[in-house]
N, C-alpha and C. Protein backbone atom coordinates (compact mmCIF):
# COMPACT_ATOMS: atom_id res chain seq x y z
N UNK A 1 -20.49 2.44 20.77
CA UNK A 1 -19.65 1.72 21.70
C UNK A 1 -19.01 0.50 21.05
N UNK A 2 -19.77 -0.16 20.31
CA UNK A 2 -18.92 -1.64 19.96
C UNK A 2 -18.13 -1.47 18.64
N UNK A 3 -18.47 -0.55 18.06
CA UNK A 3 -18.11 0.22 16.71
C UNK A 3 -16.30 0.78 17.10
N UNK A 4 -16.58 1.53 18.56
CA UNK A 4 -14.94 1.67 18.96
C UNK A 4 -14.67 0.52 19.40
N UNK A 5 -14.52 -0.35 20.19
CA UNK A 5 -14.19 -1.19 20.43
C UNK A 5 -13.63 -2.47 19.62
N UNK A 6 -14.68 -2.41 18.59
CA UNK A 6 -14.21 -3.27 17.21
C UNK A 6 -12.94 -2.63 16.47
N UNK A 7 -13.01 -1.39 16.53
CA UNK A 7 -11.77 -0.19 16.00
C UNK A 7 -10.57 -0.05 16.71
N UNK A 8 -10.78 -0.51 17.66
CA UNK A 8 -9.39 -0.60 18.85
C UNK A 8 -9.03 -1.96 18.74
N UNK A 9 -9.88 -3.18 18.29
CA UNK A 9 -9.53 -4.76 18.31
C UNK A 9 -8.60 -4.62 17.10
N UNK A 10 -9.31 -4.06 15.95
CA UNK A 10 -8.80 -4.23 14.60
C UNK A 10 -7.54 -3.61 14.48
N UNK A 11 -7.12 -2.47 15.32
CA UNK A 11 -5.51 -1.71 15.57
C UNK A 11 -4.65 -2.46 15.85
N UNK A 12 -5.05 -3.12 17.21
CA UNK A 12 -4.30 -4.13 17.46
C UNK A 12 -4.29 -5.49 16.68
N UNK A 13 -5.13 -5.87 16.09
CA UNK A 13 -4.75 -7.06 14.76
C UNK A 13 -4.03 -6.65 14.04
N UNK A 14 -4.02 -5.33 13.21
CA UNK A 14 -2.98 -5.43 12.36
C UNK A 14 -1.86 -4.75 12.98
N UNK A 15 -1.30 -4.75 14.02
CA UNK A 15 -0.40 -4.49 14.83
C UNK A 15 -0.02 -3.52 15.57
N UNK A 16 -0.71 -2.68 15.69
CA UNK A 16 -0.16 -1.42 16.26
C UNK A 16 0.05 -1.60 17.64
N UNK A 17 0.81 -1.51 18.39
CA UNK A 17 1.03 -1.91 20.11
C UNK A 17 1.99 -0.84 20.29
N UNK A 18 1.28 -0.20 21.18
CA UNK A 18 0.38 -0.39 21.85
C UNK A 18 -0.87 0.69 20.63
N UNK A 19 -2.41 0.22 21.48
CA UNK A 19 -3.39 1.32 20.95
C UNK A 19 -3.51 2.52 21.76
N UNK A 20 -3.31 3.35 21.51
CA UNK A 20 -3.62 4.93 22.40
C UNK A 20 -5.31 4.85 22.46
N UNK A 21 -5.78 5.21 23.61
CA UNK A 21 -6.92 5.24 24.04
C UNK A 21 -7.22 7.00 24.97
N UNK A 22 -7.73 7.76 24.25
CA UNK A 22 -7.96 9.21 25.48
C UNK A 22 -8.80 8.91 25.99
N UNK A 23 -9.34 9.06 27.64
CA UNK A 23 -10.33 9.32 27.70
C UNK A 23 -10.74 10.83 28.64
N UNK A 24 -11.10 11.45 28.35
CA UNK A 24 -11.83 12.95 29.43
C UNK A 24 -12.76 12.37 30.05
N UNK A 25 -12.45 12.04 31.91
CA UNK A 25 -13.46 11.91 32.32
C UNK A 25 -14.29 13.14 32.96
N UNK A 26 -15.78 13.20 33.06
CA UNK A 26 -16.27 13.86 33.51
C UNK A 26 -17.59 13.53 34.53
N UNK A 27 -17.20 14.19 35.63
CA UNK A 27 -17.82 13.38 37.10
C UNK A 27 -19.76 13.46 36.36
N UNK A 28 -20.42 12.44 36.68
CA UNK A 28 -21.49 12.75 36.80
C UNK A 28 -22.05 12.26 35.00
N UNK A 29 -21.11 12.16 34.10
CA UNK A 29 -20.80 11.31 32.97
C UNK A 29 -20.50 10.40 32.18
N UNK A 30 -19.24 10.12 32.78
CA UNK A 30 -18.46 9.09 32.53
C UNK A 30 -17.93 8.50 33.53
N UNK A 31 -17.79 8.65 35.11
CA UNK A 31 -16.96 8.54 36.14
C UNK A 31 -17.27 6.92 36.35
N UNK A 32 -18.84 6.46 36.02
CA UNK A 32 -19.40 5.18 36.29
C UNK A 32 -18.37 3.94 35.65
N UNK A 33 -17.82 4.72 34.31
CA UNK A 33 -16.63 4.00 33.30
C UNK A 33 -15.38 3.62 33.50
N UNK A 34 -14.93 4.36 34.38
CA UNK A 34 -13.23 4.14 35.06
C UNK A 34 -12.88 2.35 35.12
N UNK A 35 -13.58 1.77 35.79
CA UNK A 35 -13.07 0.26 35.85
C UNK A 35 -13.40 -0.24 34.88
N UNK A 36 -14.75 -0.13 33.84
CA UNK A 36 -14.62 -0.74 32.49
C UNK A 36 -13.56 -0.19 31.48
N UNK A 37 -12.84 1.04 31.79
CA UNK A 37 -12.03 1.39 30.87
C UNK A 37 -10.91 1.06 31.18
N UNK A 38 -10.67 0.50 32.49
CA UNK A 38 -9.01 0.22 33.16
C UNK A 38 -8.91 -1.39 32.75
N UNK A 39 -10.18 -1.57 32.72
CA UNK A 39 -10.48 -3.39 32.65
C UNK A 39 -9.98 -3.96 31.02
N UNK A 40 -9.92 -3.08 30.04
CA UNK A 40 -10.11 -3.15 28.82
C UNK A 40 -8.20 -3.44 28.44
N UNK A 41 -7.43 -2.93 29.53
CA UNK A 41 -5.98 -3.35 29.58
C UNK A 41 -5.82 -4.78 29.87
N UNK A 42 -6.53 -5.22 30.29
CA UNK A 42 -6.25 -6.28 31.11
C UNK A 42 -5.48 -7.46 30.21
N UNK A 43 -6.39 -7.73 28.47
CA UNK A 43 -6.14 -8.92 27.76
C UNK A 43 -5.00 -7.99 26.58
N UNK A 44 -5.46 -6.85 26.46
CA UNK A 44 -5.20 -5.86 25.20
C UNK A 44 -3.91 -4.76 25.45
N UNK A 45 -2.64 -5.06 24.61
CA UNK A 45 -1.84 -3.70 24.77
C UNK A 45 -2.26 -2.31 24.51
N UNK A 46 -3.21 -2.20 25.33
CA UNK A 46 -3.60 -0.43 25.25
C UNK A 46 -3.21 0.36 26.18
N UNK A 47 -2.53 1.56 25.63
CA UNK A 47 -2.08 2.75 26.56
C UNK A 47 -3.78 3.62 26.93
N UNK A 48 -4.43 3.02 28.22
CA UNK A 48 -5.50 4.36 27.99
C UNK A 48 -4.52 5.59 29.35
N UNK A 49 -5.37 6.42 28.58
CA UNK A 49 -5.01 8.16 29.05
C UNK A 49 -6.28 8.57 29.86
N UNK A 50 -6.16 8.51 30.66
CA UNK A 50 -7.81 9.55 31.43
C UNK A 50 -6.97 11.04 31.26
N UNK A 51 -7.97 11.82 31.28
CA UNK A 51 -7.43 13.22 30.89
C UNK A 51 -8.19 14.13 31.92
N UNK A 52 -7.83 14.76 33.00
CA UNK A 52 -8.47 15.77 33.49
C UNK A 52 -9.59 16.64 33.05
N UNK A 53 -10.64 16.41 32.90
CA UNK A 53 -11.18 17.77 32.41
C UNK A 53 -11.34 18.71 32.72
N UNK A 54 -11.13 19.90 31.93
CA UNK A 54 -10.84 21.07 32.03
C UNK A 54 -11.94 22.23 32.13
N UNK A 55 -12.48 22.57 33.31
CA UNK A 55 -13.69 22.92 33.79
C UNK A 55 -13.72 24.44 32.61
N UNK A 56 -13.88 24.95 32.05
CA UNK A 56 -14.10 26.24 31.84
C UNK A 56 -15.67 25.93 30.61
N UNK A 57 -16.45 27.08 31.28
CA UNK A 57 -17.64 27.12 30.76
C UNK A 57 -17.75 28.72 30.14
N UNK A 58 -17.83 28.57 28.69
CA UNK A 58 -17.56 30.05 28.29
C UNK A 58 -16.65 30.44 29.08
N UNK A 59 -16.70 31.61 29.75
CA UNK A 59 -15.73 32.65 30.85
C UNK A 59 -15.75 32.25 32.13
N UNK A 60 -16.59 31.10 32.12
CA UNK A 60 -16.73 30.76 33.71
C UNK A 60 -16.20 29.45 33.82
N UNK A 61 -15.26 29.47 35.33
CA UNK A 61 -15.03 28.46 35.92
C UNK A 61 -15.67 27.49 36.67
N UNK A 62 -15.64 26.30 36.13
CA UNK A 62 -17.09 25.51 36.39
C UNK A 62 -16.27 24.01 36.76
N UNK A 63 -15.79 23.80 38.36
CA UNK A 63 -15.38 22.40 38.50
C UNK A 63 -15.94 21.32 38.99
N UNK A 64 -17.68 21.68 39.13
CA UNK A 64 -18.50 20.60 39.32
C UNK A 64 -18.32 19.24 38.55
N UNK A 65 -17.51 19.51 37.21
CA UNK A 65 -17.93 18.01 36.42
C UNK A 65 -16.32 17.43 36.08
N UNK A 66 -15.09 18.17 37.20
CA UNK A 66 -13.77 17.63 36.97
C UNK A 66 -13.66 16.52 37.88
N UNK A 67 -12.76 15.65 37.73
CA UNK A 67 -12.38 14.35 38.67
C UNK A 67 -10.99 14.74 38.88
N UNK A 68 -10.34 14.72 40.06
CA UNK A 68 -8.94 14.73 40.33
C UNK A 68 -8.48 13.64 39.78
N UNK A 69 -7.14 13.52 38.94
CA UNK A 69 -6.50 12.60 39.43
C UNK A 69 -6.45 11.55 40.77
N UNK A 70 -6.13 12.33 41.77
CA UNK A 70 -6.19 11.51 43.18
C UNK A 70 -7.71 10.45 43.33
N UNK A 71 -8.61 11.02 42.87
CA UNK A 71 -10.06 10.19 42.77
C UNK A 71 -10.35 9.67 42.09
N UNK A 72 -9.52 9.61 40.92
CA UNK A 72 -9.92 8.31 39.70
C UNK A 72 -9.09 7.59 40.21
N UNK A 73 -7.74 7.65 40.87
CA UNK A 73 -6.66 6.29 41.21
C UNK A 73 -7.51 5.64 42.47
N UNK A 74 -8.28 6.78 43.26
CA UNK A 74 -8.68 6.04 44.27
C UNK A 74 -9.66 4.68 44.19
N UNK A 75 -11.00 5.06 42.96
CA UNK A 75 -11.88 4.43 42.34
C UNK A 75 -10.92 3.12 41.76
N UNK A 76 -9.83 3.36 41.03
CA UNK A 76 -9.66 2.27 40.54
C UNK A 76 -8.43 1.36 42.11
N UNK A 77 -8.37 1.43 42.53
CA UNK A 77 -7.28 0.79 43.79
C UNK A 77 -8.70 0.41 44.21
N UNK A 78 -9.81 0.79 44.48
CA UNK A 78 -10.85 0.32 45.50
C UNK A 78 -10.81 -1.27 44.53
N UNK A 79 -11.13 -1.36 43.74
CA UNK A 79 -11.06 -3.02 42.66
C UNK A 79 -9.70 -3.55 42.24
N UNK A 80 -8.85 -2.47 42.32
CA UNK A 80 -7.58 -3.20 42.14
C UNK A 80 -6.57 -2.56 42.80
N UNK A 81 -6.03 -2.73 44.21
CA UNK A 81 -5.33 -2.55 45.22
C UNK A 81 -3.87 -2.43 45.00
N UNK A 82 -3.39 -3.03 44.16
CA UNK A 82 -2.20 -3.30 43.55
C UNK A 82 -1.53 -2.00 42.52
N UNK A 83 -2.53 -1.75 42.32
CA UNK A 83 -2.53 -0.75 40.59
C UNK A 83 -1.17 0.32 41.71
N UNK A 84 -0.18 -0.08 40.46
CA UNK A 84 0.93 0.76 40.65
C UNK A 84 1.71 1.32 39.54
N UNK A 85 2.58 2.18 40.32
CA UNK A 85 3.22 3.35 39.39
C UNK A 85 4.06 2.68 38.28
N UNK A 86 4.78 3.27 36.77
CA UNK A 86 5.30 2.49 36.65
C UNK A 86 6.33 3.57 35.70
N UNK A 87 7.50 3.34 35.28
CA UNK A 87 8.67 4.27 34.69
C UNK A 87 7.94 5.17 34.02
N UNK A 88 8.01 6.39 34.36
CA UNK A 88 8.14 6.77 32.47
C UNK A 88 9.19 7.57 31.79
N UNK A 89 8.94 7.78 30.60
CA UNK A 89 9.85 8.33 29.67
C UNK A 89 10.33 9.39 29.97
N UNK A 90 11.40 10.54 30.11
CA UNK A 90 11.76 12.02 30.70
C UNK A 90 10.86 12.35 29.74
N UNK A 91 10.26 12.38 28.51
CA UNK A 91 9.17 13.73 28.06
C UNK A 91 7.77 13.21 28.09
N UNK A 92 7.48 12.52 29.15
CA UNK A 92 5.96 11.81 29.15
C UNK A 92 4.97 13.03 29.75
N UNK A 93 3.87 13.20 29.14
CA UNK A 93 2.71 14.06 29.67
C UNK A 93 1.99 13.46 30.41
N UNK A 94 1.94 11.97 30.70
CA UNK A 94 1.31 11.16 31.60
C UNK A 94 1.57 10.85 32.50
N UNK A 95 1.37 10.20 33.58
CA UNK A 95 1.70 9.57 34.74
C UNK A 95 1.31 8.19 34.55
N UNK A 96 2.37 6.98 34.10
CA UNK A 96 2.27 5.87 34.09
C UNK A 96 1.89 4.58 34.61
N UNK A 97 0.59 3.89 35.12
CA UNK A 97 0.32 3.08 36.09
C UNK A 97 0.02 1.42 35.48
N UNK A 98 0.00 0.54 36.11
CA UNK A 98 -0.04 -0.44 35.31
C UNK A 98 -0.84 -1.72 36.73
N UNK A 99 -2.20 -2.34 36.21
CA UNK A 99 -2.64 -3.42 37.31
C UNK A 99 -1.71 -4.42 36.91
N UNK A 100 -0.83 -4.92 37.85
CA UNK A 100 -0.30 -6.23 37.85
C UNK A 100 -0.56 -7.04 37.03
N UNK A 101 -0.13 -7.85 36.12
CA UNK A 101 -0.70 -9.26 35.25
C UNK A 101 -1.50 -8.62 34.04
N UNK A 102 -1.87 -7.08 34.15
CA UNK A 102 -2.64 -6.97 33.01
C UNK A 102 -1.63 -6.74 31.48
N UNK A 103 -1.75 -6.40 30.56
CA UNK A 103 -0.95 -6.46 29.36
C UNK A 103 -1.01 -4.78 28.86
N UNK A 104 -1.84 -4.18 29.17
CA UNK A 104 -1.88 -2.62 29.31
C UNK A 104 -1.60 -1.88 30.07
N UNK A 105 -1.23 -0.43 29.62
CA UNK A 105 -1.30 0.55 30.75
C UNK A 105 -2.51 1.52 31.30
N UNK A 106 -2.27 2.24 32.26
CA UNK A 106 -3.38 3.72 32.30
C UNK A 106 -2.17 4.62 32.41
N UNK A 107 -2.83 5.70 32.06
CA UNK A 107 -1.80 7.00 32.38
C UNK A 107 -2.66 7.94 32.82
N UNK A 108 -2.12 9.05 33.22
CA UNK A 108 -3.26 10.00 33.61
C UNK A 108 -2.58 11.35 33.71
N UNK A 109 -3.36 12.09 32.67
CA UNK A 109 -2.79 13.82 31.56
C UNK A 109 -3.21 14.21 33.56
N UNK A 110 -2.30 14.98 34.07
CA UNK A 110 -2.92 15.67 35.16
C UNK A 110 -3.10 17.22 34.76
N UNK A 111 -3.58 17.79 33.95
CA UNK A 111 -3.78 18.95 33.54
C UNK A 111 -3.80 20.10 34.89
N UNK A 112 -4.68 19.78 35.05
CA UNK A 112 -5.82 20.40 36.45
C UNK A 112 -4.70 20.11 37.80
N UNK A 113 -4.85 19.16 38.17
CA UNK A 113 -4.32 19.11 39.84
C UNK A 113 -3.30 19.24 40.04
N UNK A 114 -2.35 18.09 38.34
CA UNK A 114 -1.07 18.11 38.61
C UNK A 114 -0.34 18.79 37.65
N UNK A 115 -0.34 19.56 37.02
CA UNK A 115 0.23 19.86 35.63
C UNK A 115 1.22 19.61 35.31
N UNK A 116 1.69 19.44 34.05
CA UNK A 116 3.29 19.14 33.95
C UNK A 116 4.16 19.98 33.18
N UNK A 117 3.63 21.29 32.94
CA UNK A 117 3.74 22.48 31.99
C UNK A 117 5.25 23.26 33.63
N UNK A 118 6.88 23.82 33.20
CA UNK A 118 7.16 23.63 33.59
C UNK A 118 7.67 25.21 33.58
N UNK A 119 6.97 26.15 33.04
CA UNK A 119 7.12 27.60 32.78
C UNK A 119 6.48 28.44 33.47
């Protein structure tokens, strides 16, 4: 943990802005992480990405451990009410959101709920 974190400080020292951040959340895993990972925009130009995860277990469909989109924005609006939409680019795979006053973004890959695959 502090090993990335020191690795994401040091990107941004020697300049890279923004830092790309993925993260795959997975309910029952990582879901506890959403506001420490949205929180991490706050001082720091980081683009983080939550990424749908993509339930398939071997041959089986397994969506016990996916998070909607709709339920990670909800988790994070419950602490930050404000958290709103924000432009994006015509070839963005993300959905762009940004807490007010913070210096980062979130985005969020909607693989699963929302896809953006257009074939």
């Amino acid at each position: 943990h502090a090993k990335v974190l020191s690795s994401i400080q040091k990107s941004l020292d020697i300049g890279y802005s923004p830092v790309k951040v993925n993260c795959v959340l997975m309910k029952g895993l990582n879901d506890d992480e959403i506001l420490d990972f949205v929180n991490l925009t706050r001082d720091r130009n980081i683009d983080l990405r939550f990424i749908e995860y993509m339930p398939f277990d071997g041959n089986k469909w397994n969506d016990k451990k996916m998070m909607p989109f709709q339920d990670i924005l909800g988790v994070i609006r419950e602490e930050h009410p404000h958290f709103r939409k924000i432009e994006d680019a015509p070839n963005d795979t993300s959905k762009g959101y940004r807490v007010p006053g913070f210096k980062g973004q979130v985005g969020f890959i909607t693989s699963m709920s929302n896809n953006f695959c257009g074939t």
